[in-house]
N, C-alpha and C. Protein backbone atom coordinates (compact mmCIF):
# COMPACT_ATOMS: atom_id res chain seq x y z
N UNK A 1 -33.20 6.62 83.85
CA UNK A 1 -32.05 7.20 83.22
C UNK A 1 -32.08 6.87 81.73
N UNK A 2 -31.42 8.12 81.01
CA UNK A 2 -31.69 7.74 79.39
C UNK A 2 -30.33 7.31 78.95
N UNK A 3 -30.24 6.96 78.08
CA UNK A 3 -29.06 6.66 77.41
C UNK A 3 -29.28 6.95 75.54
N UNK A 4 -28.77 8.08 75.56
CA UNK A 4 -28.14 8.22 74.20
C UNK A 4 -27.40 7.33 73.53
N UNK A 5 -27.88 7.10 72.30
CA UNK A 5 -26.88 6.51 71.25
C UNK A 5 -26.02 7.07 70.44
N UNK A 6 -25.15 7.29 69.90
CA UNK A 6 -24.01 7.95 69.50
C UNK A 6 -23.98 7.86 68.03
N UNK A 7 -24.52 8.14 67.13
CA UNK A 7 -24.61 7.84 65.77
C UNK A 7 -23.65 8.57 64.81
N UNK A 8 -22.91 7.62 64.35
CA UNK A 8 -21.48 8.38 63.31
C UNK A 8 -22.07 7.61 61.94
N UNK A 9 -21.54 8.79 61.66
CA UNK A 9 -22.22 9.22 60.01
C UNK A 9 -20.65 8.06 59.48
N UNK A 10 -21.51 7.21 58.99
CA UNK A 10 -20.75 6.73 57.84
C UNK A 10 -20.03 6.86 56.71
N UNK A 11 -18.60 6.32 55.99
CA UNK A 11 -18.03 6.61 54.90
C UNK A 11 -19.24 6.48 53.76
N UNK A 12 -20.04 5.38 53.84
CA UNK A 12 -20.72 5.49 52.80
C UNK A 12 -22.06 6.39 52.68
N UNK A 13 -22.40 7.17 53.78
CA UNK A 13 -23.84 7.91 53.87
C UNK A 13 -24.02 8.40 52.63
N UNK A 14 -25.43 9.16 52.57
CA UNK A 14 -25.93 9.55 51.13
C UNK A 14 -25.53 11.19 51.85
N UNK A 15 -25.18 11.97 50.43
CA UNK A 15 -25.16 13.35 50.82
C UNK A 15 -26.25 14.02 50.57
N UNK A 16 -27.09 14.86 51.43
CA UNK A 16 -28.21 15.60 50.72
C UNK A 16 -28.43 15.48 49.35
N UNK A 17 -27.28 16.44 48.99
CA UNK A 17 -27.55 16.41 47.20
C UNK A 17 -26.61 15.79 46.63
N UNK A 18 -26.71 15.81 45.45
CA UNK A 18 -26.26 15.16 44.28
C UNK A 18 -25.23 15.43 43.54
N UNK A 19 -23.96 15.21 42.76
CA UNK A 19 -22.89 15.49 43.32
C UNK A 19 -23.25 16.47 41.44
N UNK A 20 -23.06 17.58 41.58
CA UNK A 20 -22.86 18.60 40.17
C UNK A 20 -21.94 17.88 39.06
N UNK A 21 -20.52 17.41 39.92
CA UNK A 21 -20.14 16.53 38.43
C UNK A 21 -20.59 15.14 37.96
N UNK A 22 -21.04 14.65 38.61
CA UNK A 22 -21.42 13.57 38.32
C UNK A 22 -22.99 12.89 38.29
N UNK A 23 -23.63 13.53 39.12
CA UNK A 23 -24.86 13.36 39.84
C UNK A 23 -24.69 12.12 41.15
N UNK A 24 -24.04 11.52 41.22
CA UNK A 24 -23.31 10.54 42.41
C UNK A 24 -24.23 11.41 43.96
N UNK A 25 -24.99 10.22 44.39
CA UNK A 25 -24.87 11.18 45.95
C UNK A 25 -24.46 11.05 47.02
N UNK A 26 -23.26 9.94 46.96
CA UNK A 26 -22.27 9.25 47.79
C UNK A 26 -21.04 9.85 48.14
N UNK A 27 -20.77 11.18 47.43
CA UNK A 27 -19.70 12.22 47.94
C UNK A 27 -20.20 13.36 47.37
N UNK A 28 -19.26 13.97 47.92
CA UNK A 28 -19.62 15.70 47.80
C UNK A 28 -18.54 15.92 46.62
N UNK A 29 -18.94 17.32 45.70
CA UNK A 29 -18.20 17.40 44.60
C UNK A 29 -16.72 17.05 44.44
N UNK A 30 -16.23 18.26 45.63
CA UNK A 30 -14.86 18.31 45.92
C UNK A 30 -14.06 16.90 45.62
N UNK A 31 -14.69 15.28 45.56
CA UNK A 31 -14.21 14.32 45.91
C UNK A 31 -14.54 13.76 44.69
N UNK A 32 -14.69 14.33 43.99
CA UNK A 32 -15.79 13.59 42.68
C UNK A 32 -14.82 13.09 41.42
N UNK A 33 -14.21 12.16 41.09
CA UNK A 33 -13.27 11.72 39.93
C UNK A 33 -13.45 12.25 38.62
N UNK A 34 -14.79 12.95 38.18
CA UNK A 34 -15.18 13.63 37.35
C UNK A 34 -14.69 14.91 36.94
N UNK A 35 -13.95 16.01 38.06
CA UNK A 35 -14.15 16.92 38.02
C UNK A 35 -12.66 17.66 37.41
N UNK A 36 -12.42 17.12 36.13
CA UNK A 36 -11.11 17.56 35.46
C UNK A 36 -11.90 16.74 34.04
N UNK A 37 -12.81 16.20 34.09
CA UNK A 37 -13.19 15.51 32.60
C UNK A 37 -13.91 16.72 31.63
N UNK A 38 -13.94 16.32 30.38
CA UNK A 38 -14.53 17.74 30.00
C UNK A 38 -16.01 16.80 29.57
N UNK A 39 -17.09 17.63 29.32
CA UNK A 39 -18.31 16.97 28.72
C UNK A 39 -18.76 17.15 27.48
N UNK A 40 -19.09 15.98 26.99
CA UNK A 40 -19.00 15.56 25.74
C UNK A 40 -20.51 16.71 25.22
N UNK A 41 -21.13 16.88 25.63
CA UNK A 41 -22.46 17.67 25.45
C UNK A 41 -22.12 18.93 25.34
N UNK A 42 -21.17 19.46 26.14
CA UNK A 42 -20.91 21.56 26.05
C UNK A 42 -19.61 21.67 25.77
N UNK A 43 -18.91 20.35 25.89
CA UNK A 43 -16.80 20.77 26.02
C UNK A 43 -16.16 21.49 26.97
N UNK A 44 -17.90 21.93 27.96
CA UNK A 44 -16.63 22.90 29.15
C UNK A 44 -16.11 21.24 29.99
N UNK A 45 -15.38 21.71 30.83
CA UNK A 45 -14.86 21.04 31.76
C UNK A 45 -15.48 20.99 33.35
N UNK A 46 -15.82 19.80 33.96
CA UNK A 46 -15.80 19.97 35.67
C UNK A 46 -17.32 18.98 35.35
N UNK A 47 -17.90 18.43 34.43
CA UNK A 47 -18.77 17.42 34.63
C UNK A 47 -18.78 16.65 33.65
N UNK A 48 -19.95 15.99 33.87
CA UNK A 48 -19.99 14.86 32.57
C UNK A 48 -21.63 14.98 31.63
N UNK A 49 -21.86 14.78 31.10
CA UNK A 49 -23.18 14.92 29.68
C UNK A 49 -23.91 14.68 30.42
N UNK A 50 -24.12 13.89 31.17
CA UNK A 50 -25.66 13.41 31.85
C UNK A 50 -26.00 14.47 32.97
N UNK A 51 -25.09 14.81 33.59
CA UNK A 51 -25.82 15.98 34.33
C UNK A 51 -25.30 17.52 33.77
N UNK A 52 -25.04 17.61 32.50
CA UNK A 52 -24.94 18.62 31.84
C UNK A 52 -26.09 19.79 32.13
N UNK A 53 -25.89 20.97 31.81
CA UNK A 53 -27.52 21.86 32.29
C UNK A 53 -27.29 22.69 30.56
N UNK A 54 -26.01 22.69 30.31
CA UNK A 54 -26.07 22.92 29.13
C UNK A 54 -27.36 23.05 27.90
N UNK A 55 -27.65 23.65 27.01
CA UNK A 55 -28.68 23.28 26.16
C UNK A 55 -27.44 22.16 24.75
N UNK A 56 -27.42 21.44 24.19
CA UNK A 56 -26.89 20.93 23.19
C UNK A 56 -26.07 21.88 22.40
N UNK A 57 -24.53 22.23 22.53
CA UNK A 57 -23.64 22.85 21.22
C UNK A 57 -23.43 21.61 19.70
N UNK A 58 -24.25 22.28 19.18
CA UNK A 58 -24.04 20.81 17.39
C UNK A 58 -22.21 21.07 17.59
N UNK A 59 -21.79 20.15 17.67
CA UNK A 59 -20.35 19.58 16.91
C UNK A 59 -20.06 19.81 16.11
N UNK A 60 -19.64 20.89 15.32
CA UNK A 60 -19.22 20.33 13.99
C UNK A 60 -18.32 19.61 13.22
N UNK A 61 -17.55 19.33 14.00
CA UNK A 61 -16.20 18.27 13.86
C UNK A 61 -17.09 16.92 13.57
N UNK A 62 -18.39 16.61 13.77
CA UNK A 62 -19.67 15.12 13.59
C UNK A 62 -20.12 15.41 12.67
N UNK A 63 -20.08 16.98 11.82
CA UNK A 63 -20.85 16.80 10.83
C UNK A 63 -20.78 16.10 9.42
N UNK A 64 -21.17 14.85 8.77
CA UNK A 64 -20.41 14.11 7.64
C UNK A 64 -20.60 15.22 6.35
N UNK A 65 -19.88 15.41 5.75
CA UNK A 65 -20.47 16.40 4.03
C UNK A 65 -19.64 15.51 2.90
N UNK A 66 -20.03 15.46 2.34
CA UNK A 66 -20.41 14.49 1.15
C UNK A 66 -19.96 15.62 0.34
N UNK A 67 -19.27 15.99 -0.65
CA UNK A 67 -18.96 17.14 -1.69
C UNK A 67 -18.68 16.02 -3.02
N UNK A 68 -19.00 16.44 -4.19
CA UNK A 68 -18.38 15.64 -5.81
C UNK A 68 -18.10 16.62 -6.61
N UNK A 69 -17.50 16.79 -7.26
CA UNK A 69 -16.56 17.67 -8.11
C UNK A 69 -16.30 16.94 -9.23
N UNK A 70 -17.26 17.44 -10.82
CA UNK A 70 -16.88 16.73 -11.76
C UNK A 70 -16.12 17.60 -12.74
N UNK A 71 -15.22 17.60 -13.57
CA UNK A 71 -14.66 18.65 -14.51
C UNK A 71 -15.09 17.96 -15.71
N UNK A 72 -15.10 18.47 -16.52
CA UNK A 72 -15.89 18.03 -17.81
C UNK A 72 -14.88 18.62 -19.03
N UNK A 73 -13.91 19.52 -18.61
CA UNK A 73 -13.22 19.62 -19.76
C UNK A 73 -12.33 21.06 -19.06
N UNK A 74 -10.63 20.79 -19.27
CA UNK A 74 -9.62 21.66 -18.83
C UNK A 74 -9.49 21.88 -19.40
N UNK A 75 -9.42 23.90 -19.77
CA UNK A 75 -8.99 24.78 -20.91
C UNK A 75 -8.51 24.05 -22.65
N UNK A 76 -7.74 24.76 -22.82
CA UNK A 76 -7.54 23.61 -24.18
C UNK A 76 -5.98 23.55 -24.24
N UNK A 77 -5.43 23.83 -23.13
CA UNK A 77 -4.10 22.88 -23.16
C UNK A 77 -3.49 21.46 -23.12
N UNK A 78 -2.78 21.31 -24.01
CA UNK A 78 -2.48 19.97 -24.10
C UNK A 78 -2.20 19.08 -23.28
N UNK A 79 -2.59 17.67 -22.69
CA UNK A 79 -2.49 16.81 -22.17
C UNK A 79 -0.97 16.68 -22.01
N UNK A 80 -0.75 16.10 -20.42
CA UNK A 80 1.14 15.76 -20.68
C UNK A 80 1.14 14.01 -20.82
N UNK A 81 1.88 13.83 -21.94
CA UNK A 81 2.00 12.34 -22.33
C UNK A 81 3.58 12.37 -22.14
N UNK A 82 3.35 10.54 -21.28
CA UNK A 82 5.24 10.25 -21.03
C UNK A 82 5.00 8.93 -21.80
N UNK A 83 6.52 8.76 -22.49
CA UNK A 83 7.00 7.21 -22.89
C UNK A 83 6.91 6.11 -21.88
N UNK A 84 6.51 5.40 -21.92
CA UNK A 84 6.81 4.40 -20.79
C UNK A 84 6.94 2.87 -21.73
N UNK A 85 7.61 2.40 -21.33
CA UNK A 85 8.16 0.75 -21.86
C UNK A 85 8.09 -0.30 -20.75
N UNK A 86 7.10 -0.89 -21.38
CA UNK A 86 5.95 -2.28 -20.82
C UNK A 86 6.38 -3.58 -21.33
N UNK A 87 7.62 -4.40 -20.75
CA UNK A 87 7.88 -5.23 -20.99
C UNK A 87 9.06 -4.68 -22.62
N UNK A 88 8.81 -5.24 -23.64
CA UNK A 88 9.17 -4.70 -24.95
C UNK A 88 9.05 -3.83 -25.75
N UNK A 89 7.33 -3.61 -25.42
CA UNK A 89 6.42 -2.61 -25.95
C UNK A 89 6.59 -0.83 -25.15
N UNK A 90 7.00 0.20 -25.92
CA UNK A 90 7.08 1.10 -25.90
C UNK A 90 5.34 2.06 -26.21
N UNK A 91 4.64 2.38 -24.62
CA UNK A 91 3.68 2.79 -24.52
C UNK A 91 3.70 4.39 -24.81
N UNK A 92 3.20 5.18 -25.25
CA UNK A 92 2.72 6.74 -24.26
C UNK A 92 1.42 6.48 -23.95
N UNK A 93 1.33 7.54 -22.60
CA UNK A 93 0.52 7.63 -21.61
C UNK A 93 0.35 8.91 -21.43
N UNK A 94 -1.29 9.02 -20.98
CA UNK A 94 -1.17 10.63 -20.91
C UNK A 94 -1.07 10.67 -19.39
N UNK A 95 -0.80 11.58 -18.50
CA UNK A 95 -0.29 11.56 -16.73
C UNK A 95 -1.29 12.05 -16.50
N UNK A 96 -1.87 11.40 -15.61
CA UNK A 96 -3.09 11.90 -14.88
C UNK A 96 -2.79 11.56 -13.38
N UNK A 97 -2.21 12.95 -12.63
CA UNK A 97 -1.74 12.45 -11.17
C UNK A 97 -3.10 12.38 -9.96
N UNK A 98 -4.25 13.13 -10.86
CA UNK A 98 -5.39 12.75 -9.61
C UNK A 98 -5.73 11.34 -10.02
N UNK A 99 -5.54 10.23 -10.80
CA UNK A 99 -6.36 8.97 -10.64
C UNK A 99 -5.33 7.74 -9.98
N UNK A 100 -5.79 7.08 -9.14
CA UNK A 100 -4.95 5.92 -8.55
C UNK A 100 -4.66 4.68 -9.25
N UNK A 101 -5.51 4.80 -10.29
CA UNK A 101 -5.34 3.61 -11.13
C UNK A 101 -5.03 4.64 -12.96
N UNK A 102 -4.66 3.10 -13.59
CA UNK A 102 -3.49 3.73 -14.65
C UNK A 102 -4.74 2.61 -16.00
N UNK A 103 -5.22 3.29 -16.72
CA UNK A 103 -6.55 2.16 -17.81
C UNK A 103 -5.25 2.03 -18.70
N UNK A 104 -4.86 1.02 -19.79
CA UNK A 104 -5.07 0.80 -20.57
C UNK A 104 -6.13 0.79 -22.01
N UNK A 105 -5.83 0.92 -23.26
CA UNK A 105 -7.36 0.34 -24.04
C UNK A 105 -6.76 -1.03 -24.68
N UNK A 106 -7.93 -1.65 -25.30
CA UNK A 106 -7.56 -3.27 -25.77
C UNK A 106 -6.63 -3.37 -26.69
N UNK A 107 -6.45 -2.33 -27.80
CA UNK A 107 -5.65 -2.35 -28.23
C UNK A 107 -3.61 -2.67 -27.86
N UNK A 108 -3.76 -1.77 -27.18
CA UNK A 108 -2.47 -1.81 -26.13
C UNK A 108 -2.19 -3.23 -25.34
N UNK A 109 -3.07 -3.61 -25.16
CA UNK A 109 -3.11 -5.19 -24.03
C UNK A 109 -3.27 -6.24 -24.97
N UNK A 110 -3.65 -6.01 -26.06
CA UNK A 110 -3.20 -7.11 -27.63
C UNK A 110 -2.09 -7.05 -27.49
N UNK A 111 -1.40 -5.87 -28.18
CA UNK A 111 -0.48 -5.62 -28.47
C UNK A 111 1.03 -6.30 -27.05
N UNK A 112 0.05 -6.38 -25.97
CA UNK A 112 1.48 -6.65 -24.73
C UNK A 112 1.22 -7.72 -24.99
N UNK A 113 0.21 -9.18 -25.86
CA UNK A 113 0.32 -10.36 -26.00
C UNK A 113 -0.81 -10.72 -25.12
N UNK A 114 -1.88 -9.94 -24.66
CA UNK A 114 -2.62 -10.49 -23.81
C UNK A 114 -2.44 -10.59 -22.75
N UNK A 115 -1.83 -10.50 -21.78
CA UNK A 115 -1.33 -11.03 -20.05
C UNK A 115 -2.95 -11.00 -19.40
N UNK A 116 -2.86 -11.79 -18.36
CA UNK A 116 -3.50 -12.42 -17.55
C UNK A 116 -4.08 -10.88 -16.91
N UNK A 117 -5.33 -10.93 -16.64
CA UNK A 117 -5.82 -9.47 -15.78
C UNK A 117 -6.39 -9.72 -14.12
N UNK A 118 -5.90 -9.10 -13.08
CA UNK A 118 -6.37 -9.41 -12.26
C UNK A 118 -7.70 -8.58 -11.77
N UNK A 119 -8.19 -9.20 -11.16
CA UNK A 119 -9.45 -8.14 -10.57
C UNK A 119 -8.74 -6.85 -9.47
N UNK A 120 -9.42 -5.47 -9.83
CA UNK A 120 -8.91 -4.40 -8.77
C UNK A 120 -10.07 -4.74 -8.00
């Protein structure tokens, strides 16, 4: 007399194939935690870069560009100069709203008595 053994497929068995979102072959897609992520390689959605089939879309949101812009001289309208009063001393200044920093010349910084300069 024979006796059969009864073999149940395990939670952890391997699945034939390989899971499309993930490459995982421990579940079948349907089950796959992947499959709402988008991939960093194409931007569609339902896998991840490594098993992408995609060919490479360039990013351009990665691309760095470097641009310099020098002006060398604005029409020939006049500079706008404001009064400004520096302690005692009554300065003009010409306004320059693209620079973050404000120069002095030596003259002017005699004239405030010298003060102490810090490093920018």
């Amino acid at each position: 007399m024979k006796i059969q053994e009864s073999h149940k497929q395990s939670s952890e068995s391997h699945y034939k194939s390989a899971c499309s979102s993930c490459g995982s072959t421990d579940h079948p897609r349907s089950k796959c935690r992947f499959l709402n992520v988008t991939c960093h390689k194409c931007n569609k959605q339902g896998h991840i870069a490594k098993v992408c089939r995609s060919r490479a879309v360039p990013n351009e949101s990665n691309v760095n560009t470097i641009c310099s812009v020098t002006v060398e001289q604005i029409s020939d309208e006049q500079s706008i100069r404001i009064p400004i009063q520096i302690d005692d001393l009554n300065v003009t200044f010409e306004l320059d709203t693209g620079s973050p920093i404000t120069i002095i010349n030596e003259r002017i910084w005699n004239d405030m008595g010298k003060p102490n300069l810090q490093p920018v």
